[in-house]
Protein backbone atom coordinates (compact mmCIF):
# COMPACT_ATOMS: atom_id res chain seq x y z
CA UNK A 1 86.35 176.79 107.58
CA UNK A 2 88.13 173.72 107.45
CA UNK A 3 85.04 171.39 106.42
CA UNK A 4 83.94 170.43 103.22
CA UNK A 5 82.15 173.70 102.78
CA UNK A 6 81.10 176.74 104.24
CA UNK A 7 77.29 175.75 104.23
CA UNK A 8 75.67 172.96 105.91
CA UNK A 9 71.63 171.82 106.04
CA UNK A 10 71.34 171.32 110.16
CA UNK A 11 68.31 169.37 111.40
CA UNK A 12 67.37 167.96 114.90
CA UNK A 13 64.31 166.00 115.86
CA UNK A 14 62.80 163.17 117.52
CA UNK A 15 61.17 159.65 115.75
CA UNK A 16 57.92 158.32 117.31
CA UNK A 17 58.09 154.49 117.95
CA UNK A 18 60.84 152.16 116.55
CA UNK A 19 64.01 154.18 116.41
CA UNK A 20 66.18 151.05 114.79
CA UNK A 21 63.25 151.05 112.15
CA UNK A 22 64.97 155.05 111.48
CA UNK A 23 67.76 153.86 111.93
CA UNK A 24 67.73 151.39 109.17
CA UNK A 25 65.89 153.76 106.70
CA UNK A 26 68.04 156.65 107.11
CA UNK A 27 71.07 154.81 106.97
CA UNK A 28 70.12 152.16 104.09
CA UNK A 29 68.36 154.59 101.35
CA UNK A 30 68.19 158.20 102.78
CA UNK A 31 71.72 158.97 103.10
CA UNK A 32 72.72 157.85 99.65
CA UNK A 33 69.74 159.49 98.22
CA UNK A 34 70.80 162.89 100.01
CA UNK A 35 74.69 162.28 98.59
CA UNK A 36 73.24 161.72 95.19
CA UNK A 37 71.60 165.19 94.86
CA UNK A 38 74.54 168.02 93.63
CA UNK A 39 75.24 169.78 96.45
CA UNK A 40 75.58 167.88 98.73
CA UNK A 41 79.09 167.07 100.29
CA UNK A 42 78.73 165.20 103.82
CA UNK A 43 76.16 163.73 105.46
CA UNK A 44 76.64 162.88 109.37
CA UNK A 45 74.03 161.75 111.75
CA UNK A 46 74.55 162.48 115.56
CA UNK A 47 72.88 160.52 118.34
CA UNK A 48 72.15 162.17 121.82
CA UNK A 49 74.30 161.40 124.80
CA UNK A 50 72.54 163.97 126.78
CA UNK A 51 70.23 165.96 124.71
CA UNK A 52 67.20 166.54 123.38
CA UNK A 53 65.96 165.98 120.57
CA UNK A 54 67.97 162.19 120.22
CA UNK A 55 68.81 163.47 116.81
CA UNK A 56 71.21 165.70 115.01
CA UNK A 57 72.39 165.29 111.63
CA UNK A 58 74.30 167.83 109.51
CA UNK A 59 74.71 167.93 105.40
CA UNK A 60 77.70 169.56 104.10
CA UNK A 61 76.43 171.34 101.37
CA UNK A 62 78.52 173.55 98.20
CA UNK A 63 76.48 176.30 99.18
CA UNK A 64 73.01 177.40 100.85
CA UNK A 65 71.73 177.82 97.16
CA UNK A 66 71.28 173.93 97.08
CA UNK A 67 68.74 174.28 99.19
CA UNK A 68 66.32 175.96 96.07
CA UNK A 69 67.74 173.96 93.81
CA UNK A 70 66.15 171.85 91.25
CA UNK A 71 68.30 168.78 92.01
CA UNK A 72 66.98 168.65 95.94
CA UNK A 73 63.49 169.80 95.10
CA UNK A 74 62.26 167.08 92.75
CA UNK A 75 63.57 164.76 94.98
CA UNK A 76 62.03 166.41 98.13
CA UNK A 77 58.55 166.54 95.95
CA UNK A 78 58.76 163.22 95.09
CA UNK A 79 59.74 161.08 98.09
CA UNK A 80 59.97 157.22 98.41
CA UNK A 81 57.45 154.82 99.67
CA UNK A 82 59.91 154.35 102.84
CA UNK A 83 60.47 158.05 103.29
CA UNK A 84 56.74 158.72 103.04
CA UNK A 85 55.90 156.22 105.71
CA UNK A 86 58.54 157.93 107.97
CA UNK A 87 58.25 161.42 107.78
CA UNK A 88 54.68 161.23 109.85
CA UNK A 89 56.83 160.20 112.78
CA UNK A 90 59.29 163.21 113.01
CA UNK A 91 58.91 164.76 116.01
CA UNK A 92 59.71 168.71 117.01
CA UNK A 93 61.78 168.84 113.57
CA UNK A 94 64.16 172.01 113.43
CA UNK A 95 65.81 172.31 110.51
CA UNK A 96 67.58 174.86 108.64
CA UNK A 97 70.52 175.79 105.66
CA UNK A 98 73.41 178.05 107.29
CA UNK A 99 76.07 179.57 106.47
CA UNK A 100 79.16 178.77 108.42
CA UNK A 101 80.96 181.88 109.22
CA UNK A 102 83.64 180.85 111.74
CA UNK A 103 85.64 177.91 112.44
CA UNK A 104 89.01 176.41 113.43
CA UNK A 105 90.09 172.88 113.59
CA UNK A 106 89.31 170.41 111.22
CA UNK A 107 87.02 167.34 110.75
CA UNK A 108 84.40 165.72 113.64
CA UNK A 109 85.46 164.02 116.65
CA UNK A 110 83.21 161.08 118.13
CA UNK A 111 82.02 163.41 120.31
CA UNK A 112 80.01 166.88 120.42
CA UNK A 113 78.57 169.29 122.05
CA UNK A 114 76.24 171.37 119.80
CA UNK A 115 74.40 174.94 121.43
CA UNK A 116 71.27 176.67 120.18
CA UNK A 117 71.21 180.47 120.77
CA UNK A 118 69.80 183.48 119.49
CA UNK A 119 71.40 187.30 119.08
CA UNK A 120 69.22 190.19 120.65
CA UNK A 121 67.97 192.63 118.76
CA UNK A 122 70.80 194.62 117.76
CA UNK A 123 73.58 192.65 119.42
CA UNK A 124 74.21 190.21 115.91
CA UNK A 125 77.43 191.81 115.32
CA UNK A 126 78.82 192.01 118.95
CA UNK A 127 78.17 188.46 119.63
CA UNK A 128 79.19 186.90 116.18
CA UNK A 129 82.85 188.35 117.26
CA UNK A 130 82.92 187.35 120.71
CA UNK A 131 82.33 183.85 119.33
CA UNK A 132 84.68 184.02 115.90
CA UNK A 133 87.68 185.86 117.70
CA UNK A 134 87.39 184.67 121.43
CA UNK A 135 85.38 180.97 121.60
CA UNK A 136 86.42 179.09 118.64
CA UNK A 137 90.19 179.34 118.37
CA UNK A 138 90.65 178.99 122.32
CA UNK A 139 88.67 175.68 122.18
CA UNK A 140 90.28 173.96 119.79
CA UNK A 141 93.58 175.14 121.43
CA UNK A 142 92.61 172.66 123.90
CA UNK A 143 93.54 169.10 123.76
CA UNK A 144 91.39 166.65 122.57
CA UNK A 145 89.00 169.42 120.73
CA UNK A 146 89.30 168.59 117.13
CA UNK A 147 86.45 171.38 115.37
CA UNK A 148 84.96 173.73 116.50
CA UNK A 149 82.07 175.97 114.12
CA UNK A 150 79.45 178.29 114.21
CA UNK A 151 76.45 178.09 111.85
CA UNK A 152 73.79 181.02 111.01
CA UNK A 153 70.87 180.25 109.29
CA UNK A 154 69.03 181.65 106.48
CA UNK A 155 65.36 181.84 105.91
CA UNK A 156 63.88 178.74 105.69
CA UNK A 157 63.23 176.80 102.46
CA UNK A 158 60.09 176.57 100.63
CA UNK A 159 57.38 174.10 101.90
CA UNK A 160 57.43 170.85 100.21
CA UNK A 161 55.50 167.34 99.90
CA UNK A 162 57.98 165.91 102.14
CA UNK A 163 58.21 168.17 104.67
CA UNK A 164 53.91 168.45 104.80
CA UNK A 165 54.15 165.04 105.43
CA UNK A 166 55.49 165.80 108.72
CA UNK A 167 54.32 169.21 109.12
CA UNK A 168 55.90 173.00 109.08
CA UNK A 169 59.89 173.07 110.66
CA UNK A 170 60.47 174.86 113.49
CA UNK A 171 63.51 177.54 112.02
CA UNK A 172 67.03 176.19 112.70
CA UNK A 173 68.63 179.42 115.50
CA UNK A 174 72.36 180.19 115.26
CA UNK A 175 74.06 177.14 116.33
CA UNK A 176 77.87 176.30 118.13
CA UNK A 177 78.97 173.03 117.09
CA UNK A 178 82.39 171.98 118.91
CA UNK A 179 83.57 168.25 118.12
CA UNK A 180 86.75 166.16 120.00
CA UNK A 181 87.96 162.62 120.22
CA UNK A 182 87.83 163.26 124.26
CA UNK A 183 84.51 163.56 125.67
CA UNK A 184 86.17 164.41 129.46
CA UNK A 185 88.16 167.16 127.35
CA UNK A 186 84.83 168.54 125.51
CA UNK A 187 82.68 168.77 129.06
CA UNK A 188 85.91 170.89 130.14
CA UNK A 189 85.72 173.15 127.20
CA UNK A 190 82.26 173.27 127.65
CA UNK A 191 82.69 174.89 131.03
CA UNK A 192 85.44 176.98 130.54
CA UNK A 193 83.96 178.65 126.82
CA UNK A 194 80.31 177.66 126.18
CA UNK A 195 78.64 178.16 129.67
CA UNK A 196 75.22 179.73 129.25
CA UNK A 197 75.99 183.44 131.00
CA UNK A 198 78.92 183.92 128.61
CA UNK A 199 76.42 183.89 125.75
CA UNK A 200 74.35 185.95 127.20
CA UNK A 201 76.62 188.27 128.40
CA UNK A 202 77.86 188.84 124.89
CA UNK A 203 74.63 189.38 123.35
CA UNK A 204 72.29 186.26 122.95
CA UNK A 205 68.81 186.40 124.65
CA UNK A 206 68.36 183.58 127.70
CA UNK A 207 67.00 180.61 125.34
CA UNK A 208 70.18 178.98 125.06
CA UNK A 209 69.85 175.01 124.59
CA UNK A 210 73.56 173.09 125.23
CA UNK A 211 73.41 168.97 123.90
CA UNK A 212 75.78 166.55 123.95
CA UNK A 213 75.90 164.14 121.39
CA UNK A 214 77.99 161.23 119.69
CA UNK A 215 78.71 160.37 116.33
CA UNK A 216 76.28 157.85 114.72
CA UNK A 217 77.76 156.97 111.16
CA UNK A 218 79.08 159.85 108.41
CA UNK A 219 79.10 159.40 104.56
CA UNK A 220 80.70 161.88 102.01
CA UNK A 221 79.31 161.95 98.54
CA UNK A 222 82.58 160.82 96.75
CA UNK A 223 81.68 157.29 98.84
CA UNK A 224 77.89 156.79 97.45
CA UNK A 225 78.66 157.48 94.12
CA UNK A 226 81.13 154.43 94.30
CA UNK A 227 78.29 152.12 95.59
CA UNK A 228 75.31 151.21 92.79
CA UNK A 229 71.88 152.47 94.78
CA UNK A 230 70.44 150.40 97.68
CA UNK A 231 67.75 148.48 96.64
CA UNK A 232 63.99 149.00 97.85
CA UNK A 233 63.37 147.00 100.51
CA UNK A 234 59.76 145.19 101.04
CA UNK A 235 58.28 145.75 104.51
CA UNK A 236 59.14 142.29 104.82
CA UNK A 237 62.77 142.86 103.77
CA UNK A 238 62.82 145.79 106.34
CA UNK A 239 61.85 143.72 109.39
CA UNK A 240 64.22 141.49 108.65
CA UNK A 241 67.28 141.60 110.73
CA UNK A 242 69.36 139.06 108.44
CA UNK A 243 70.37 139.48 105.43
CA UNK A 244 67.86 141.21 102.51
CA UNK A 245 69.52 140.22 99.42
């Protein structure tokens, strides 16, 4: 697939209030905390251009099993002050492990466009092909695509005390996600492969969601284990936009 892995956790949602305060905690402890449990590969955090919800963020993972694991349960079960105070705030959270069962190119761009889509009853097969043998290859042909994937999910994890905190995930759909360096290139691809009536055309029922978003920072888990574990930060620390040492 031409990623770190053919299985990725996919989540999008929204943050009530501060988003810099989200920012700050996802960025200063819950990435490295993510990279820390075995499993997980690649953590990248999208921001909307024009979408909805603002956020997207995908985890590279070895393989949907991390996702029962004991690793990424006791740490899900047991969450930080900071996390606990933040997961109230998550807004129309859909989240999901998939499998990643087409691809070509390699790596993200700064931009993407990611779409949400469902098979019909019955019509799995026909449009998984249409979209492994026809979409995915002929985008990336294109230049300034870099990537170009599709994702389809499993069932959903067990509830845990993190996710109550927030309440019950709406289930992650099948999902395109098609990356580039050139975001005139990726509205162009956009038009010519992912348009709405070619979906459903080849077999997905009309709920089809398109988003555009842009790369917001990325991490691999070969880069937190070099760096010692970011401190916990006081609520007075967090406010702070100087330095917190």
């Amino acid at each position: 697939m031409a990623l770190y892995s053919d299985a990725a956790m996919v989540l999008f949602y929204d943050i009530d209030g501060n988003t810099a305060d989200h920012d700050d905690w996802h960025s200063h402890e819950h990435f490295h905390e993510r990279l820390s449990v075995p499993g997980f590969r690649r953590a990248t955090r999208w921001l909307a251009r024009n979408a909805e919800p603002r956020y997207l963020v995908t985890y590279e993972v070895s393989d949907v099993d991390v996702a029962t694991s004991k690793g990424y349960l006791d740490r899900l079960n047991d969450p930080t002050s900071w996390t606990s105070e933040m997961m109230p705030r998550f807004r129309g959270m859909i989240r999901g492990f998939c499998h990643i069962t087409a691809g070509s190119g390699f790596g993200f761009g700064q931009a993407a466009m990611a779409v949400r889509f469902l098979p019909a009853e019955g019509k799995e097969n026909r449009l998984f092909t249409w979209i492994a043998q026809d979409v995915l290859t002929a985008i990336t042909s294109r230049r300034g695509i870099v990537s170009a994937h599709l994702f389809q999910p499993v069932p959903p994890p067990p509830m845990t005390k993190e996710q109550a905190l927030r309440g019950r995930d709406q289930a992650m759909p099948w999902m395109v996600l098609v990356t580039a360096y050139d975001t005139d290139a990726l509205d162009q691809a956009v038009t010519a492969h992912l348009a709405p009536e070619n979906f459903l055309s080849n077999g997905a029922i009309d709920d089809i969601t398109l988003g555009s978003y842009g790369l917001h920072y990325t991490a691999t888990a070969e880069e937190a284990a070099k760096v010692e574990k970011p401190p916990v930060l006081t609520p007075e620390q967090r406010a702070s936009g100087g330095p917190r040492g």
